[in-house]
C-alpha atoms as a PDB file:
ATOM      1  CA  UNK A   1     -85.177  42.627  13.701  1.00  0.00           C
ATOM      2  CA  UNK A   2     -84.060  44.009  17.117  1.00  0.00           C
ATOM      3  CA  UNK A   3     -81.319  43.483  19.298  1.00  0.00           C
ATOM      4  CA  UNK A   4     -83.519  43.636  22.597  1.00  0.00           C
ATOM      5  CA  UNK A   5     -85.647  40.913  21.561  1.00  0.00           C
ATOM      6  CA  UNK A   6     -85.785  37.712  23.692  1.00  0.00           C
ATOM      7  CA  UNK A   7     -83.422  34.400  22.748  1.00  0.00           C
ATOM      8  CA  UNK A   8     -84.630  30.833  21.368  1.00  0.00           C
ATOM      9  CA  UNK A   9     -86.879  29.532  23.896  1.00  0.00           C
ATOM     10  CA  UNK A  10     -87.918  32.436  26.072  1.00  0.00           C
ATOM     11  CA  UNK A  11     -91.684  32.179  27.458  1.00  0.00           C
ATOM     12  CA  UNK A  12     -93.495  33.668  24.197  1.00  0.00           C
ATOM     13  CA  UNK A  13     -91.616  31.251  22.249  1.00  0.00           C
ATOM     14  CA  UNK A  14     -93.662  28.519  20.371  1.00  0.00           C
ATOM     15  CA  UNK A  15     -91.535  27.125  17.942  1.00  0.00           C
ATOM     16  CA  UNK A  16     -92.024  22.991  17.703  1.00  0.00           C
ATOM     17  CA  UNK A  17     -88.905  22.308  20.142  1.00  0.00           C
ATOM     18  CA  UNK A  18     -90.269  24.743  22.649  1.00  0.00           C
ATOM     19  CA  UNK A  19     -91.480  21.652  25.155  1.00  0.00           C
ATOM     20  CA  UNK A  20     -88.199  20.235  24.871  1.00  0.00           C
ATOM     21  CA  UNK A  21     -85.916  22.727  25.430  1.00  0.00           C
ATOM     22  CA  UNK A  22     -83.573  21.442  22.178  1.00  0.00           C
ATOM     23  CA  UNK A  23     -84.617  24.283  20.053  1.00  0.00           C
ATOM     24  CA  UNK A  24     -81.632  26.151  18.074  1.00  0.00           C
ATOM     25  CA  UNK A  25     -80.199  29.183  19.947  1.00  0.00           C
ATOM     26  CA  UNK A  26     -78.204  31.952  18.334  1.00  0.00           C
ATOM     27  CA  UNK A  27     -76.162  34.122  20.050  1.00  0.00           C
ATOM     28  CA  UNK A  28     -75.006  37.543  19.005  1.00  0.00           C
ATOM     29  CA  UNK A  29     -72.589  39.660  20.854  1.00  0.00           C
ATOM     30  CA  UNK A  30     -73.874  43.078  22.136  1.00  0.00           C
ATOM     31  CA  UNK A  31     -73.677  46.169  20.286  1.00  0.00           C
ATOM     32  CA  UNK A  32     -71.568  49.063  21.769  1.00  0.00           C
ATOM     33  CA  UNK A  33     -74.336  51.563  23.011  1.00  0.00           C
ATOM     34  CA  UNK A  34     -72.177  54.481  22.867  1.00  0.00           C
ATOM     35  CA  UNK A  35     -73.479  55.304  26.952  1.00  0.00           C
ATOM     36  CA  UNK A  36     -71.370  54.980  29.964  1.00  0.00           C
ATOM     37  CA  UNK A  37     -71.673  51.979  32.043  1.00  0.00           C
ATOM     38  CA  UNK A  38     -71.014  54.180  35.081  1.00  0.00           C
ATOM     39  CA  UNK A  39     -71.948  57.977  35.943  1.00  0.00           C
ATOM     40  CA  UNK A  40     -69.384  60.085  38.164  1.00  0.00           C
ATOM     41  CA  UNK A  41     -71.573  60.438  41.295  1.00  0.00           C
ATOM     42  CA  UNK A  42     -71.759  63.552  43.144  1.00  0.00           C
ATOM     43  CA  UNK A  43     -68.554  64.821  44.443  1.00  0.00           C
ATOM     44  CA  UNK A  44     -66.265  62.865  41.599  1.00  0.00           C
ATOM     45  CA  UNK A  45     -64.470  65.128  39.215  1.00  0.00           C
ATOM     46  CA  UNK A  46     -66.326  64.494  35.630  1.00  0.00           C
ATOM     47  CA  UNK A  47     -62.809  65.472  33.538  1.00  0.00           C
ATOM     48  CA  UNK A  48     -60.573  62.142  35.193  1.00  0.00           C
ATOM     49  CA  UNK A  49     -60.817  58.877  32.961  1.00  0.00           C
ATOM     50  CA  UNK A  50     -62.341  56.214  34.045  1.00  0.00           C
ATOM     51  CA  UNK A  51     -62.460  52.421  32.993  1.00  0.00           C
ATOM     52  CA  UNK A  52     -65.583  51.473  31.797  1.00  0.00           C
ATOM     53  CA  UNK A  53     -65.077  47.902  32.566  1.00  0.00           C
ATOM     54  CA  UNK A  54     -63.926  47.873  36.135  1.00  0.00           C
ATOM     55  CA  UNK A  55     -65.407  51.811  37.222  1.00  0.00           C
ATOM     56  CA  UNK A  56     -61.760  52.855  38.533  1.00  0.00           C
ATOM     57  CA  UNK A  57     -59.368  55.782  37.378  1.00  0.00           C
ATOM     58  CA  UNK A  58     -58.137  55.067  33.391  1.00  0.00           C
ATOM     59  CA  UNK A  59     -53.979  54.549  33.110  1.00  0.00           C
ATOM     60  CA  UNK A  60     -52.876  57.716  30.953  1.00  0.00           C
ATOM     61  CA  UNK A  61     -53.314  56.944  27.257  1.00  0.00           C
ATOM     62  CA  UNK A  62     -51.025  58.471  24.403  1.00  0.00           C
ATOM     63  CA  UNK A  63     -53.762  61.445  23.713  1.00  0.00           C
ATOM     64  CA  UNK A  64     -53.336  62.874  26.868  1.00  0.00           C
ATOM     65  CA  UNK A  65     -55.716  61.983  28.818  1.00  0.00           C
ATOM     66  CA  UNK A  66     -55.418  60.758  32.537  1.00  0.00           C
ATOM     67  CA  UNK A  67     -52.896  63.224  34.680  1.00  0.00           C
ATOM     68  CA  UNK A  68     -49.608  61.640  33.827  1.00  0.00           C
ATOM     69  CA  UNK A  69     -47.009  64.243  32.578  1.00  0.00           C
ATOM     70  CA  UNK A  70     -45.263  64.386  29.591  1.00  0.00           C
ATOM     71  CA  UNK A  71     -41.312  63.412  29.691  1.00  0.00           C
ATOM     72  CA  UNK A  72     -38.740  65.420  27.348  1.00  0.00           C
ATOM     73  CA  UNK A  73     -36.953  62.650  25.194  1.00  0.00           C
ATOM     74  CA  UNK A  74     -33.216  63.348  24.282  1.00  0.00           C
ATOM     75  CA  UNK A  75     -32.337  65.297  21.400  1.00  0.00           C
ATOM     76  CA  UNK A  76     -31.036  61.969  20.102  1.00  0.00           C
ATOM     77  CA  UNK A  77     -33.938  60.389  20.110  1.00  0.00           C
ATOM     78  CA  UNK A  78     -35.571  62.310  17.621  1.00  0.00           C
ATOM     79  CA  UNK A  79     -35.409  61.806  13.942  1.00  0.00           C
ATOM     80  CA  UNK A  80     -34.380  64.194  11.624  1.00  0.00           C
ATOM     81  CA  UNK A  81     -32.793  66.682  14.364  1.00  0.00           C
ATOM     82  CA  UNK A  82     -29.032  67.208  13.748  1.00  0.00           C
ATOM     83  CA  UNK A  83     -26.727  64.593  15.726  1.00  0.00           C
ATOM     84  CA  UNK A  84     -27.587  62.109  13.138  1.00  0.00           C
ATOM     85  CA  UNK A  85     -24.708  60.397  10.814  1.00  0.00           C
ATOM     86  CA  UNK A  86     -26.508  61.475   7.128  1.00  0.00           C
ATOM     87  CA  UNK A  87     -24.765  58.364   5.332  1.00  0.00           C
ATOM     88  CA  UNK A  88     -26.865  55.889   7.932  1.00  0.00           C
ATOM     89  CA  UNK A  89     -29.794  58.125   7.411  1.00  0.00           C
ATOM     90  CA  UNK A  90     -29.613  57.927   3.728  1.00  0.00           C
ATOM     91  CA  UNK A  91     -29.155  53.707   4.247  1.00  0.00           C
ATOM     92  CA  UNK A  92     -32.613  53.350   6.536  1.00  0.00           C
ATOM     93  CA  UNK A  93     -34.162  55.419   3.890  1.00  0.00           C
ATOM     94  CA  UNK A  94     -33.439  53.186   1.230  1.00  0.00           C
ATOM     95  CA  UNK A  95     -33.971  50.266   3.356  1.00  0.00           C
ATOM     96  CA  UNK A  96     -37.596  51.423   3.767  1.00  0.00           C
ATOM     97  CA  UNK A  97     -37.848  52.398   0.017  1.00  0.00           C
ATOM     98  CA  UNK A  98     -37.162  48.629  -0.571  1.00  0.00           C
ATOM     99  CA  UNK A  99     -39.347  47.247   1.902  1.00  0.00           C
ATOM    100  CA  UNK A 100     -42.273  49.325   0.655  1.00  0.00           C
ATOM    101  CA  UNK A 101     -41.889  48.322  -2.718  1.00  0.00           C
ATOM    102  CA  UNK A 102     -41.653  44.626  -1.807  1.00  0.00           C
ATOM    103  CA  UNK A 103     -45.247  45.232  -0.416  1.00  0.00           C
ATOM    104  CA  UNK A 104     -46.400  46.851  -3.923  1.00  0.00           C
ATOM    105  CA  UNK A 105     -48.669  44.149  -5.390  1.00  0.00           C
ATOM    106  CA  UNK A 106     -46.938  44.708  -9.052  1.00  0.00           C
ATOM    107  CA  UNK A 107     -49.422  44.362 -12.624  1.00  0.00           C
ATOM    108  CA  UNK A 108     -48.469  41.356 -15.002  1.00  0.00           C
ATOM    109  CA  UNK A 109     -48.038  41.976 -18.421  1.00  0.00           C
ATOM    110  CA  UNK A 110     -51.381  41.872 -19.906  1.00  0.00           C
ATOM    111  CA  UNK A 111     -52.448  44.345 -17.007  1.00  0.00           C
ATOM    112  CA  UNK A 112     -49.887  46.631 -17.970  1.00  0.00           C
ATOM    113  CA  UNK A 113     -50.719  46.327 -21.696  1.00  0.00           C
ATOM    114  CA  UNK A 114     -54.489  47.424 -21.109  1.00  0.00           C
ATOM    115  CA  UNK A 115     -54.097  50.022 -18.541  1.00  0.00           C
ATOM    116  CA  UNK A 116     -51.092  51.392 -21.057  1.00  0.00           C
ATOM    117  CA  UNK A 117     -54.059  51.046 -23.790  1.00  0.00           C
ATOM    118  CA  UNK A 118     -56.689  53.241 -21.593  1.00  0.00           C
ATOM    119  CA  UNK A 119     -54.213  55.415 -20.689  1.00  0.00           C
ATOM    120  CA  UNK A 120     -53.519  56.241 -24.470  1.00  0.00           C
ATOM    121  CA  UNK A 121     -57.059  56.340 -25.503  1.00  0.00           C
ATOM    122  CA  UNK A 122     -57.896  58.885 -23.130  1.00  0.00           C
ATOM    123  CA  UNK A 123     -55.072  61.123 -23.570  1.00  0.00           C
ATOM    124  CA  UNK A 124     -56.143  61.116 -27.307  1.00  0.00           C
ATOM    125  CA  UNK A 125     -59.773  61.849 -26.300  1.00  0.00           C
ATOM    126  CA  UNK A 126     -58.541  64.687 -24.221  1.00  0.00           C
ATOM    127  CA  UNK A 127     -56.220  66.041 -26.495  1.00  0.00           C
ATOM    128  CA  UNK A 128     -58.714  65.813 -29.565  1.00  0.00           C
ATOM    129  CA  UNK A 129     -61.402  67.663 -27.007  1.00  0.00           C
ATOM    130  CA  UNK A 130     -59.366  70.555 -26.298  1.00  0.00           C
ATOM    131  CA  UNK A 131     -58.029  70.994 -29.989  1.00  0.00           C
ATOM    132  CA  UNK A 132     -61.737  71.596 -30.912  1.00  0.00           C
ATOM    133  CA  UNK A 133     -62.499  73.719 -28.487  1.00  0.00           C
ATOM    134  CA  UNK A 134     -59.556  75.905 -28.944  1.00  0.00           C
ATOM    135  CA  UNK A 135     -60.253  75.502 -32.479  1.00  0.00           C
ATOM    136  CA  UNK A 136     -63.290  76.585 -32.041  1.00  0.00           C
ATOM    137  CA  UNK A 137     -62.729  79.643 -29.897  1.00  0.00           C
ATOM    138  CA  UNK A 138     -59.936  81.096 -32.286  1.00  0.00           C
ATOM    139  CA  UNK A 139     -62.961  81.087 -34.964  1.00  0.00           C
ATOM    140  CA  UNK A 140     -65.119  83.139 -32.891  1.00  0.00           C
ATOM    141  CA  UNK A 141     -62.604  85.357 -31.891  1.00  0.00           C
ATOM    142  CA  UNK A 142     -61.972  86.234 -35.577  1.00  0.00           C
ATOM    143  CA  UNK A 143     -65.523  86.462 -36.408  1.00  0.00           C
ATOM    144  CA  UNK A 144     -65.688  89.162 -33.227  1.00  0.00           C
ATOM    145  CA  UNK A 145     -62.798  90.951 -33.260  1.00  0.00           C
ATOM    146  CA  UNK A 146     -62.179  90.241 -37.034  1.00  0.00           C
END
């Protein structure tokens, strides 16, 4: 089906409420074309952002682009860079540790009991695989080098 096609009730329309104007009418909101609503005209510079919406000059966004320079924060503001008391850095850290882990969504106890029992079968699939094969090289190597 495409996008461009007319709504409910357009002129070529002759569904059985067509007459009557009640006929069902769905709505979908536009897809994002991917082209610019506005072209820089002649003697614009192309490189300056520009809102799409309204067709004026962007605001400076965090990647860099507009012509806003960049400020120099303090060397206290950044983490990690000597000034910093290592007993409250240690403290947010495990704050954070904690806070993650009260996000993990934890197994419950038959969960833990099968994923314990795949784990086990496949390390003795894997360990039974490589005996074999090293088995089975050490026998060629004597029957070669004998």
């Amino acid at each position: 089906m495409s996008d461009e096609r007319d709504g409910a009730g357009s002129a070529g329309d002759t569904g059985p409420d067509s007459e009557t104007g009640r006929g069902a009418v769905v709505t979908r909101p536009t897809r994002p074309t991917g082209k610019r609503s506005r072209r820089a005209a002649v003697g614009e510079d192309a490189g300056e952002a520009v809102d799409l919406s309204t067709g004026t000059k962007a605001s400076p966004t965090k990647n860099g682009s507009g012509t806003a320079k960049k400020t120099a924060r303090k060397r206290a503001d950044r983490p990690g860079k000597g000034g910093r008391n290592p007993f409250v850095f240690v403290w947010t850290y495990l704050q954070q540790v904690v806070a993650e882990l009260r996000k993990v969504i934890w197994p419950n106890r038959k969960q833990m009991v099968s994923y314990t029992i795949v784990v086990l079968v496949f390390l003795v699939f894997m360990v039974a695989l490589i005996g074999f094969v090293d088995l089975g090289l050490a026998k060629l190597v004597t029957l070669v080098f004998g």
